[in-house]
Protein backbone atom coordinates (compact mmCIF):
# COMPACT_ATOMS: atom_id res chain seq x y z
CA UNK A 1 21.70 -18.89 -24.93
CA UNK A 2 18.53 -19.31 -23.12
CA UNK A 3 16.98 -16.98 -20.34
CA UNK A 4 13.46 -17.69 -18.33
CA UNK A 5 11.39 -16.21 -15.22
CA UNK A 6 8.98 -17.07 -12.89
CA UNK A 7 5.55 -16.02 -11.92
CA UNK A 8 3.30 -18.61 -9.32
CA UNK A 9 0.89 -20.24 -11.17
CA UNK A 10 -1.75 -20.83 -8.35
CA UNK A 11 -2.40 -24.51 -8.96
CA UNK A 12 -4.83 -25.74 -6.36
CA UNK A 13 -2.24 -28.29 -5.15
CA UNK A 14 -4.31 -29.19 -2.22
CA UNK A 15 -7.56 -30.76 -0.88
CA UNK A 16 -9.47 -31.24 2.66
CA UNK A 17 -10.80 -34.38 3.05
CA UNK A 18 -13.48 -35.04 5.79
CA UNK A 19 -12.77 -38.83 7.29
CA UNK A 20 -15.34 -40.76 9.05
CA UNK A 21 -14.11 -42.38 12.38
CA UNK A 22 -14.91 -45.27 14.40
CA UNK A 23 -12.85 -45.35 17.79
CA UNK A 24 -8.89 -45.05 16.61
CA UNK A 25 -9.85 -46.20 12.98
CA UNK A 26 -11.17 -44.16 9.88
CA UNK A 27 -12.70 -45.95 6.69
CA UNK A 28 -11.29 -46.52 3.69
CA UNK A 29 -12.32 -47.49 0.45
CA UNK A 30 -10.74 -51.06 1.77
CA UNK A 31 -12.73 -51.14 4.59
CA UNK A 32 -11.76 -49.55 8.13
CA UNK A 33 -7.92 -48.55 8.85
CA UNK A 34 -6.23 -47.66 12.05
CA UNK A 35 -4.75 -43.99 12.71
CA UNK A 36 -1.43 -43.46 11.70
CA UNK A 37 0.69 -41.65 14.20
CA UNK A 38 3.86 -39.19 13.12
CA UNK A 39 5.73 -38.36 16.17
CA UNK A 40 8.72 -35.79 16.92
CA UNK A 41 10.30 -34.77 19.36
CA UNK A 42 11.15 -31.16 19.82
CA UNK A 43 14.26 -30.67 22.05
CA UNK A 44 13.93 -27.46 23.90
CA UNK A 45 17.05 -25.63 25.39
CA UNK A 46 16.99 -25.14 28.66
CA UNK A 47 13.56 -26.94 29.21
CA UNK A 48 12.23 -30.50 28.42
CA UNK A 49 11.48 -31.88 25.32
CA UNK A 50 8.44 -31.88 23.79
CA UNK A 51 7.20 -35.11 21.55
CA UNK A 52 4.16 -33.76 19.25
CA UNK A 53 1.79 -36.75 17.88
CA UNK A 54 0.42 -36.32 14.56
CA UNK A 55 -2.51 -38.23 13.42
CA UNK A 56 -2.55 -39.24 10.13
CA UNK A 57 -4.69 -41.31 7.15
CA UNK A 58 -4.22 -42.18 3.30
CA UNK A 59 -4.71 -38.35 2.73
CA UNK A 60 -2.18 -36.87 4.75
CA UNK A 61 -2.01 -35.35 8.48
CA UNK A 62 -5.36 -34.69 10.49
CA UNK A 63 -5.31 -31.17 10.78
CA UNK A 64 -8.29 -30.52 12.95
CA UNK A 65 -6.52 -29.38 16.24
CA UNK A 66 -5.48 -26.03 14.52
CA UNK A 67 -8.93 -24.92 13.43
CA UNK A 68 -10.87 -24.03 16.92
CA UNK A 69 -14.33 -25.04 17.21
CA UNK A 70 -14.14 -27.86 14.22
CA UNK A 71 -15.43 -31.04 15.21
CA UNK A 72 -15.20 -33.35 11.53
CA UNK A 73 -11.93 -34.84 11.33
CA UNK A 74 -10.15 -32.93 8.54
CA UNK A 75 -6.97 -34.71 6.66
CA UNK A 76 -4.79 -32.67 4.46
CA UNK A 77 -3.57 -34.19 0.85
CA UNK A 78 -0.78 -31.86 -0.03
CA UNK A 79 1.12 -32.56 -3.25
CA UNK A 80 4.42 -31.11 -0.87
CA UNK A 81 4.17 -34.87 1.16
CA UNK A 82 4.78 -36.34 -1.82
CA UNK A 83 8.78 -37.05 -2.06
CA UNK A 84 8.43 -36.40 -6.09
CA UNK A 85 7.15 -33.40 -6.07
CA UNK A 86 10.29 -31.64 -4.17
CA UNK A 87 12.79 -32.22 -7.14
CA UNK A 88 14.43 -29.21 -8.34
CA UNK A 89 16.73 -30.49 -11.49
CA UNK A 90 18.86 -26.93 -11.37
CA UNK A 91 22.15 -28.73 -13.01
CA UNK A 92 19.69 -29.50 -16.29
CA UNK A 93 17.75 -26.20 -16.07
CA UNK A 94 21.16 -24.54 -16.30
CA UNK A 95 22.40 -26.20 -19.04
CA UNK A 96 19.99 -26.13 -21.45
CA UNK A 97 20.52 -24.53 -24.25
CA UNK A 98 17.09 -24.75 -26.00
CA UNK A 99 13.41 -24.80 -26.23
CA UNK A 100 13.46 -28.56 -26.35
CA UNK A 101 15.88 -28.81 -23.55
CA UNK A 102 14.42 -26.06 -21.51
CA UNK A 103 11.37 -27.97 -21.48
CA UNK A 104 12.92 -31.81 -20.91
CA UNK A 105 14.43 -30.05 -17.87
CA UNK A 106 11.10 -28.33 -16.30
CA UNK A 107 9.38 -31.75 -16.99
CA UNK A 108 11.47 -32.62 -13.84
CA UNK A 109 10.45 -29.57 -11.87
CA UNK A 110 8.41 -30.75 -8.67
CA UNK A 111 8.41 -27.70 -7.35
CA UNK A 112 5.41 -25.20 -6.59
CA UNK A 113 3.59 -25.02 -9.40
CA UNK A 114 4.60 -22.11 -11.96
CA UNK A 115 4.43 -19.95 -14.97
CA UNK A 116 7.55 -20.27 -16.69
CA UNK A 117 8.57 -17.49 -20.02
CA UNK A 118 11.63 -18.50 -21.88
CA UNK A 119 13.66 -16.33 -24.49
CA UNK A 120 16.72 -17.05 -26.53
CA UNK A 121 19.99 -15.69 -28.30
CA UNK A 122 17.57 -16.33 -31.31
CA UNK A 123 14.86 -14.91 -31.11
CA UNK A 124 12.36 -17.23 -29.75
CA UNK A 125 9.82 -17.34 -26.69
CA UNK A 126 7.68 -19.64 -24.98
CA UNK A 127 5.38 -20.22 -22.15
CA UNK A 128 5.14 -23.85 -20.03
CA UNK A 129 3.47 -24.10 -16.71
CA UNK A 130 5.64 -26.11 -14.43
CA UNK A 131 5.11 -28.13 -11.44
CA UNK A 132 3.12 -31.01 -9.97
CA UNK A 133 -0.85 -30.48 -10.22
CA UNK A 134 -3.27 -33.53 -9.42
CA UNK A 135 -5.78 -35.09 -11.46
CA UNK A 136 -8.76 -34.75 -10.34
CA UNK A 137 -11.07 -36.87 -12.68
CA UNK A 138 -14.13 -35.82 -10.19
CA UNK A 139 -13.55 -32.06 -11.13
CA UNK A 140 -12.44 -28.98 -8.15
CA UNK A 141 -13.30 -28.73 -4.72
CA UNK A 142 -14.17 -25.98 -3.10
CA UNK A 143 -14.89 -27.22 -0.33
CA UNK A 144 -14.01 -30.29 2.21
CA UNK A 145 -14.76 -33.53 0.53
CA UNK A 146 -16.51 -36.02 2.33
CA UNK A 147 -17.53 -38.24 -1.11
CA UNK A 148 -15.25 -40.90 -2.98
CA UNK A 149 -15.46 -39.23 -6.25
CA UNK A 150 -12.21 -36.44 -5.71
CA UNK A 151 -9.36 -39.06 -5.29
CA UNK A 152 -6.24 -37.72 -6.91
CA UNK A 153 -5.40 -40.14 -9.62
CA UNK A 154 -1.64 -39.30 -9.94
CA UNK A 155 -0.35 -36.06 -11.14
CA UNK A 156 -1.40 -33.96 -14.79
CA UNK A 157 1.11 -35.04 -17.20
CA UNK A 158 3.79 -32.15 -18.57
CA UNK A 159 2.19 -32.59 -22.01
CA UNK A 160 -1.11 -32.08 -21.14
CA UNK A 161 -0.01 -28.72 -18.95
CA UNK A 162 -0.87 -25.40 -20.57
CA UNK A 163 2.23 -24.38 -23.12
CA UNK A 164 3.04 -22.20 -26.33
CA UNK A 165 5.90 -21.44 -28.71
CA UNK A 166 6.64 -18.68 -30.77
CA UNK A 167 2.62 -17.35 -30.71
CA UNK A 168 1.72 -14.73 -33.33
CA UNK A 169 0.99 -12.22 -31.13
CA UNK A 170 4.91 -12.02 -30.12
CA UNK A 171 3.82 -11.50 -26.90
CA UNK A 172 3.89 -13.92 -23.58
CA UNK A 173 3.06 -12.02 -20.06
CA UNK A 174 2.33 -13.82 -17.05
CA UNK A 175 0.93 -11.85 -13.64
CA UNK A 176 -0.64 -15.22 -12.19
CA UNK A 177 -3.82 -14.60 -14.09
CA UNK A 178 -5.49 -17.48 -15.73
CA UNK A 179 -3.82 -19.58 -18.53
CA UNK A 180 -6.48 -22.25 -19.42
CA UNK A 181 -10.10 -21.90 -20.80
CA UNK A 182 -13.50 -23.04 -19.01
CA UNK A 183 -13.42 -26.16 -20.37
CA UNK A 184 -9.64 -27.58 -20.15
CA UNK A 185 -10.17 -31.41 -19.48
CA UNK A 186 -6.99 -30.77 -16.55
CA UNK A 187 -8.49 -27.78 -14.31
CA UNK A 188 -5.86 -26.12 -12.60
CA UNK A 189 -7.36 -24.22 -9.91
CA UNK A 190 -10.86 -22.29 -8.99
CA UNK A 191 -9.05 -18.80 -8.00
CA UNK A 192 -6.66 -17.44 -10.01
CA UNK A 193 -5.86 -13.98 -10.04
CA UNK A 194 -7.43 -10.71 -11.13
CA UNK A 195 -6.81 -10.10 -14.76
CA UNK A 196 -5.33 -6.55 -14.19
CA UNK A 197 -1.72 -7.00 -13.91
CA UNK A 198 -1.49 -9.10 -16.95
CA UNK A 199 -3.85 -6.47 -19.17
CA UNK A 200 -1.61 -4.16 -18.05
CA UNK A 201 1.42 -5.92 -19.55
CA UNK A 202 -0.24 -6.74 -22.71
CA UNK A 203 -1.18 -3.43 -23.44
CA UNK A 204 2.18 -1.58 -23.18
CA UNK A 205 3.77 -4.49 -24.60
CA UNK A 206 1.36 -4.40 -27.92
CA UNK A 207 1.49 -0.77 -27.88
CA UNK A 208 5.06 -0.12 -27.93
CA UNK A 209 7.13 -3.01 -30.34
CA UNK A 210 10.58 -1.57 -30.09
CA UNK A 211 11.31 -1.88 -25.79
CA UNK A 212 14.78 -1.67 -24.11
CA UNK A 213 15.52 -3.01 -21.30
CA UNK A 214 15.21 0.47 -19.77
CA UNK A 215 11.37 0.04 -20.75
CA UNK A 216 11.11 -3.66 -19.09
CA UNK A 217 12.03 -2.80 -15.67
CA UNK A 218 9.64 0.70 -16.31
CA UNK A 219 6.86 -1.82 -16.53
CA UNK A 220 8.16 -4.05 -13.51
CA UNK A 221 7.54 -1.08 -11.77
CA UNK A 222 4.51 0.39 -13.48
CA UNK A 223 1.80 1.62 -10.67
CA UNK A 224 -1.09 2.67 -13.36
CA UNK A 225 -4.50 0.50 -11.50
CA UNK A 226 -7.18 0.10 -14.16
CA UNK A 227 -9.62 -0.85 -11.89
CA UNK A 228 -8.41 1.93 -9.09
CA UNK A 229 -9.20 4.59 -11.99
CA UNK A 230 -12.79 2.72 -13.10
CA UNK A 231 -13.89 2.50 -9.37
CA UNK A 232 -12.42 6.42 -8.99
CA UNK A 233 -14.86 7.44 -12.00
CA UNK A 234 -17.77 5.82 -10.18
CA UNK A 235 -17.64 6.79 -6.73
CA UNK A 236 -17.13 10.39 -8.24
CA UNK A 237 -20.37 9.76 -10.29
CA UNK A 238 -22.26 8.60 -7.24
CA UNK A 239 -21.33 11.55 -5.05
CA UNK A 240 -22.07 13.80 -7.87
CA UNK A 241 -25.52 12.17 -7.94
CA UNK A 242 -26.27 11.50 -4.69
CA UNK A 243 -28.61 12.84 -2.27
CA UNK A 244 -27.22 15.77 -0.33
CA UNK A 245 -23.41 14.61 -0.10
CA UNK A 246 -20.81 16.87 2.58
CA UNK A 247 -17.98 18.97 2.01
CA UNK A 248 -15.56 16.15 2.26
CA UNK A 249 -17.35 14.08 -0.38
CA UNK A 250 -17.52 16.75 -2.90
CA UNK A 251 -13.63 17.08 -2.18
CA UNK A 252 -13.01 13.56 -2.71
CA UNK A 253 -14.71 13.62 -5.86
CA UNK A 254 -13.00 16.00 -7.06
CA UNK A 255 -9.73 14.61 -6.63
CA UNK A 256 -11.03 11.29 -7.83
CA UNK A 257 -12.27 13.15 -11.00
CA UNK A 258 -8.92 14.23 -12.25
CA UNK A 259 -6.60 11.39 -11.13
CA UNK A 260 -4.72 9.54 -13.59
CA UNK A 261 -5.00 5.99 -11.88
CA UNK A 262 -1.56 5.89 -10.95
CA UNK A 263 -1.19 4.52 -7.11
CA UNK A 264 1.73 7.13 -6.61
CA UNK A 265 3.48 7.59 -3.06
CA UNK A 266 2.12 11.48 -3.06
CA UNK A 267 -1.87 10.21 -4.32
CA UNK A 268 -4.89 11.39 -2.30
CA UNK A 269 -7.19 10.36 -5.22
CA UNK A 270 -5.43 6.78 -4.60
CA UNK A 271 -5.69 6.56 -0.98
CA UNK A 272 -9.64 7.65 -1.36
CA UNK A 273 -10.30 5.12 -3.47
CA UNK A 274 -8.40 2.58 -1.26
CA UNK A 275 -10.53 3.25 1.76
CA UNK A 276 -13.97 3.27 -0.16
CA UNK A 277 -12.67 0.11 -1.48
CA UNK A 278 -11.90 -1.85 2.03
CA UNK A 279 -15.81 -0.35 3.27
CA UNK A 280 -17.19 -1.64 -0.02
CA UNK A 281 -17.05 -5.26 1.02
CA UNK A 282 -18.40 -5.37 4.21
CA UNK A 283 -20.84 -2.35 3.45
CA UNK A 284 -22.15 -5.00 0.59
CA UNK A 285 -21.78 -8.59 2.32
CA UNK A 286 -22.17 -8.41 6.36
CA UNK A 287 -25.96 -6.78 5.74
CA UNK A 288 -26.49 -10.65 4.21
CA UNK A 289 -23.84 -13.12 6.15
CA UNK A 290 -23.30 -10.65 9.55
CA UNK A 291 -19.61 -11.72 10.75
CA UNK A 292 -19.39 -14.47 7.85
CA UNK A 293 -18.64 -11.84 5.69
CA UNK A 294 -14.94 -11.72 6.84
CA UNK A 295 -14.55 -15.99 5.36
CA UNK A 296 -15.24 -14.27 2.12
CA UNK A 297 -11.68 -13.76 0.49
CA UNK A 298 -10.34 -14.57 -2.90
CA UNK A 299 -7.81 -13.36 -5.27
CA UNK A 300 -10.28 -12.82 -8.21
CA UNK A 301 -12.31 -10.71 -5.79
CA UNK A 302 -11.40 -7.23 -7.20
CA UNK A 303 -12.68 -8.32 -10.33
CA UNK A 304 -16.32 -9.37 -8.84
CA UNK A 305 -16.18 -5.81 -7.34
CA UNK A 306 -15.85 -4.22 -10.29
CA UNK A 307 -18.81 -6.19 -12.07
CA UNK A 308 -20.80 -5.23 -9.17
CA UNK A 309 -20.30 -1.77 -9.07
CA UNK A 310 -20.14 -1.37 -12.83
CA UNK A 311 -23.98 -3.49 -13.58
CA UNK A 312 -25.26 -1.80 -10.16
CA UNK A 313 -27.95 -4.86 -10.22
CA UNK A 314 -30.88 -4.02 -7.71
CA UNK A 315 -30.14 -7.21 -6.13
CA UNK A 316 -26.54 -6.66 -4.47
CA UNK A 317 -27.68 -3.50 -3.44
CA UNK A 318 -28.35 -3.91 0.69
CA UNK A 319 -31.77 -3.07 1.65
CA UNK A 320 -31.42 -0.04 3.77
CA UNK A 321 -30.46 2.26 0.87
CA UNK A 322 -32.44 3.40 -1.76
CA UNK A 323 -30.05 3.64 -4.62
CA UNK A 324 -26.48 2.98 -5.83
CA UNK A 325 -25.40 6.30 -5.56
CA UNK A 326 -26.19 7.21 -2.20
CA UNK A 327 -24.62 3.51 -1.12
CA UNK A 328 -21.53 4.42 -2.93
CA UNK A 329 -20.96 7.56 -1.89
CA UNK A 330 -21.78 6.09 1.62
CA UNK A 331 -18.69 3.75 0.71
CA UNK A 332 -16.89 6.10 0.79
CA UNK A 333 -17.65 8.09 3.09
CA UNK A 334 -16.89 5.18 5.54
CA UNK A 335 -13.74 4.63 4.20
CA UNK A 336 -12.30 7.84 5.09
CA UNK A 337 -13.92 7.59 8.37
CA UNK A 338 -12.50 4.28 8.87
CA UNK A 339 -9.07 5.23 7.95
CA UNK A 340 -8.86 8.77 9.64
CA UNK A 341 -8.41 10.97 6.98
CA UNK A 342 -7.07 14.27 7.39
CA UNK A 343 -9.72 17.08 7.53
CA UNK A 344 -7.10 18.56 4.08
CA UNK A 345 -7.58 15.66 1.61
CA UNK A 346 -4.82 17.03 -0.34
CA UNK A 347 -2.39 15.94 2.13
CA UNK A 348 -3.88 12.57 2.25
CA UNK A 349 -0.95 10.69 0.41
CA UNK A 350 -1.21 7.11 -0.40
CA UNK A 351 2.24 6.21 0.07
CA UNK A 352 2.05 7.04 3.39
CA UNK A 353 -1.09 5.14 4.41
CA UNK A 354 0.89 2.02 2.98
CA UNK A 355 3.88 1.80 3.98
CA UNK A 356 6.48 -1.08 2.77
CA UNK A 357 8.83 -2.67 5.11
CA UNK A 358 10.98 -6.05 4.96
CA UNK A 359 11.96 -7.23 8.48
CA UNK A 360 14.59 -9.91 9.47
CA UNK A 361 12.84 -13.44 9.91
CA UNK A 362 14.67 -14.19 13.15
CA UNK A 363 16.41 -11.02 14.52
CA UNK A 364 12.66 -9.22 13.48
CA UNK A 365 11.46 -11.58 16.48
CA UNK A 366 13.43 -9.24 18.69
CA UNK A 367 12.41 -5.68 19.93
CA UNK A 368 15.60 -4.44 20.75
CA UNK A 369 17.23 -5.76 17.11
CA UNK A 370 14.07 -4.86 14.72
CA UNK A 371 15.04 -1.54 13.76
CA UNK A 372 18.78 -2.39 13.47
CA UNK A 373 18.24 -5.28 10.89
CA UNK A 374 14.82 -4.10 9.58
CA UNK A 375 13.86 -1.80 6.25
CA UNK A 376 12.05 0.57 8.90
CA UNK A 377 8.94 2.18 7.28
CA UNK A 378 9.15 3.78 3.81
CA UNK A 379 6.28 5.27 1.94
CA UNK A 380 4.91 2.65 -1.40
CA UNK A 381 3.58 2.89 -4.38
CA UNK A 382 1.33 0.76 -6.21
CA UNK A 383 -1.29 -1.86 -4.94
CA UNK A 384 -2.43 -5.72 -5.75
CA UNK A 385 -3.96 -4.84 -9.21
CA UNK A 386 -1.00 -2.88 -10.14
CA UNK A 387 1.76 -4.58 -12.38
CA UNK A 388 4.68 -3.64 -9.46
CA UNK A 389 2.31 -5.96 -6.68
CA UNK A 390 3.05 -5.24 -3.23
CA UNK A 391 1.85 -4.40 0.04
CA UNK A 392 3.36 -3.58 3.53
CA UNK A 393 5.17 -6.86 3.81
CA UNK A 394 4.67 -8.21 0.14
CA UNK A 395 6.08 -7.11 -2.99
CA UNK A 396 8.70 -8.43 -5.87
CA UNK A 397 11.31 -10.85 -4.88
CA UNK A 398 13.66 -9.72 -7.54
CA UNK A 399 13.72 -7.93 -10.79
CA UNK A 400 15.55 -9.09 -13.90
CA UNK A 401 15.92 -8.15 -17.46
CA UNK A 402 18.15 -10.07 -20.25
CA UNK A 403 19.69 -8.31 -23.32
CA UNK A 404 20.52 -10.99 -25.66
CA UNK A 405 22.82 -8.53 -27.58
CA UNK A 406 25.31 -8.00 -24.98
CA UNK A 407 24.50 -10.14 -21.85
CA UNK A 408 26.68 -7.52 -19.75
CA UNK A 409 24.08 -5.33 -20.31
CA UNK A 410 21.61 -7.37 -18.60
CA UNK A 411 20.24 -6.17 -15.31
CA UNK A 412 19.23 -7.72 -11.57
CA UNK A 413 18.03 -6.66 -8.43
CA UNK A 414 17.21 -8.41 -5.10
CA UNK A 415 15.17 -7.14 -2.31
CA UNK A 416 17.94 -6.42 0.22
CA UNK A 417 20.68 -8.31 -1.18
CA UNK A 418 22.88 -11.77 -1.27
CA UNK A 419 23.48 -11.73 2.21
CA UNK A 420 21.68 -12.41 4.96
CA UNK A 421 23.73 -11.46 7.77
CA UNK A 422 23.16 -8.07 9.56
CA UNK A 423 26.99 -8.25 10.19
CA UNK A 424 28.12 -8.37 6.79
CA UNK A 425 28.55 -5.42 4.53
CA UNK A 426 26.60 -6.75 1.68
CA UNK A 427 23.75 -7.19 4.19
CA UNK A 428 20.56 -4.59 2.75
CA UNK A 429 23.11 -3.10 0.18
CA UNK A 430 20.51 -3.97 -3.12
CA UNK A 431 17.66 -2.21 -1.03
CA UNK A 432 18.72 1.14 -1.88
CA UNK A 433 17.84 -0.50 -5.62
CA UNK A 434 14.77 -2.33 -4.95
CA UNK A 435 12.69 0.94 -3.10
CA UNK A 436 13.67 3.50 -5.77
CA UNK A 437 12.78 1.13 -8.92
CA UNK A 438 16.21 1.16 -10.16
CA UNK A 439 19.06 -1.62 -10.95
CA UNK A 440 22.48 -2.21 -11.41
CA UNK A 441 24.75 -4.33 -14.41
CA UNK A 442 24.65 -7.89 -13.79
CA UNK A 443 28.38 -9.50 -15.87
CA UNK A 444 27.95 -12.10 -17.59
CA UNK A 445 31.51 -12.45 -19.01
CA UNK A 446 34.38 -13.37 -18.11
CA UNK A 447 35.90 -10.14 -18.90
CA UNK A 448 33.01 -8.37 -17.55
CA UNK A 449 32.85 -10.33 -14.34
CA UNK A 450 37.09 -9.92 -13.75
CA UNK A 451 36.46 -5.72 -14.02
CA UNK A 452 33.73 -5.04 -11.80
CA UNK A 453 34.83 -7.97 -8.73
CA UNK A 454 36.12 -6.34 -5.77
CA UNK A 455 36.89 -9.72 -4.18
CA UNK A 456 37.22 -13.67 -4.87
CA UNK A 457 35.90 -16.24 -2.54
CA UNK A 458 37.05 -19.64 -3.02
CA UNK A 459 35.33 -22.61 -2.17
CA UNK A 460 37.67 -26.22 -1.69
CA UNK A 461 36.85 -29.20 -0.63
């Protein structure tokens, strides 16, 4: 009766806190505590075992030895230490029939933090973020806290969290863009994502009010970058404009000029506007921070790019160039330097340039068994502002669609499969699905399920 999906919401779910010390003790609101210690021990096969001794306060584990060069003492509060926030109530989330019992089940979700969209046999849809996020009555930190005032005091109640049934729009998308306004009394994080994924959806959803499934998993795989095709437009208007720009810069302009913003396998006009893209940053921040510049990383970033190359304010603009347009078309210029492009542009293809491929997480490890249990390299499409989001080793975990009318019609594809084994047949049999954007049936009835099984495994006690 009821079907939902998941996108991450991005909760800030964590916090660095910097602990004064004295000797083995650090201070606490109560006065001065001793060091806990957490110890394991590792046995090694074929060697001896190791016993690793984690400090730990109030907060959570002292996490300085991994960061090199830190000399504060650093404790982690992570909301995945807390034993209630790892409940996963799947035996209620599968039975509920309801928007009322949808949501009494996700009330009991402790798990990451998420964007949940519900549908139902009639008609209805919703949106409920879902997930443990802590209150934080002394606002977001950025940064590691060495004050008193940004204790967590408990967890956000599921009432207060961000949720909405049956809006008039008709429409609920999700990319992990933000779901709250400025001045929601429960902050959820400081970073969501860039708002160009879930545009995206919103658009083609509100343009087109009849869709069939057919047209859902089009847009799961849609590869159409608004911001690729507003950058493309500027760098061609730079180089256009700029003082005495080469062969290969009128070339790229003119491929930039006519591109449709779709990051397509076969796209020069995409790859050129990748490469200005990664020599924008740097180009803009190391003349101000030198090798600092590299700490600067964010998932809203592409969006402060685009402000900053749309407004062209005097003030971002680095000191050794005289205008924007010459320190655009510099941008990318550097780019294709950076990333060797071909001396044809028009066999520059994007797809090629970024590659996707999905590795095994332990036989991967091995030289001699990478290739056998590995994706090997295949040419991508689409980037991180695009609504299918992947990169080399990134990209959808599965891809689903639900047709209420007749559930046998609904659709689902993994990433390589059920199976995990190299040796078993199943093993990379849904990848075939996955790369080319397609699907396959998923039965839902019996009757459906009984036609299309090829074998039964049975499971006793």
């Amino acid at each position: 009766r009821i079907a939902w999906g998941f996108t991450l919401l991005y909760a800030d779910v964590q916090d660095v806190y910097i602990e004064q010390t004295r000797g083995d003790d650090y201070k606490t609101p109560s006065g001065w505590q001793p060091f806990l210690h957490d110890r394991e021990t590792i046995h090694v096969r074929g060697g001896r075992d190791v016993t690793v001794d984690v400090l730990r306060t109030s907060h959570g584990p002292v996490i300085t030895p991994l960061l090199p060069h830190e000399k504060r003492t650093l404790a982690l509060r992570w909301t995945i230490y807390d034993p209630a926030t790892v409940t996963m109530p799947l035996y209620q989330m599968d039975s509920a029939q309801n928007w009322e019992q949808f949501r009494t089940a996700f009330a009991l979700f402790g798990g990451p933090p998420q964007n949940a969209v519900y549908g139902d046999i009639d008609g209805n849809i919703g949106y409920q973020a879902i997930g443990k996020v802590p209150m934080r009555p002394g606002g977001l930190a950025a940064v590691p806290i060495a004050d008193s005032s940004h204790e967590w005091q408990g967890y956000i109640p599921f009432d207060k969290m961000p949720s909405v049934y049956n809006p008039p729009s008709g429409i609920l998308a999700t990319a992990n863009s933000r779901v709250t306004p400025d001045n929601d009394p429960n902050p959820l994080t400081l970073d969501w994502a860039a708002p160009y994924r879930n545009e995206r959806i919103w658009k083609v959803l509100a343009n087109k009010p009849k869709l069939s499934a057919a047209d859902m998993l089009a847009l799961q795989n849609d590869v159409y970058s608004t911001l690729d095709q507003e950058l493309a437009q500027r760098f061609t208007y730079a180089i256009d404009h700029a003082n005495h720009p080469n062969h290969r810069l009128r070339e790229a302009a003119d491929l930039m000029r006519s591109w449709d913003g779709n990051v397509a396998i076969p796209s020069p006009a995409a790859t050129i506007v990748d490469a200005a893209r990664a020599a924008l940053w740097p180009m803009l921040l190391q003349f101000r921070l030198g090798d600092e510049w590299k700490l600067y990383r964010w998932y809203e970033s592409p969006f402060v790019e685009e402000e900053i190359v749309s407004t062209q304010s005097r003030r971002w603009l680095p000191g050794n160039y005289s205008n924007w347009n010459d320190f655009l078309a510099q941008a990318v210029d550097r780019g294709m330097t950076a990333m060797h492009a071909p001396h044809d542009l028009n066999g520059w293809h994007y797809g090629d340039v970024h590659p996707v491929e999905v590795e095994h997480p332990l036989y991967g490890m091995v030289p001699w068994l990478r290739g056998w249990t590995g994706t090997g390299l295949h040419p991508q499409s689409g980037d991180g502002t695009t609504v299918k989001q992947v990169s080399r080793t990134f990209g959808p975990s599965e891809r689903l669609t639900v047709d209420f009318s007749n559930l046998d019609h609904s659709t689902l594809n993994l990433v390589i499969g059920e199976s995990g084994d190299p040796l078993s047949p199943y093993y990379m049999d849904l990848w075939p699905y996955w790369y080319k954007g397609t699907t396959f049936a998923l039965p839902f009835s019996d009757a459906a399920v009984r036609t299309t099984s090829a074998h039964t495994l049975t499971l006793v006690p």
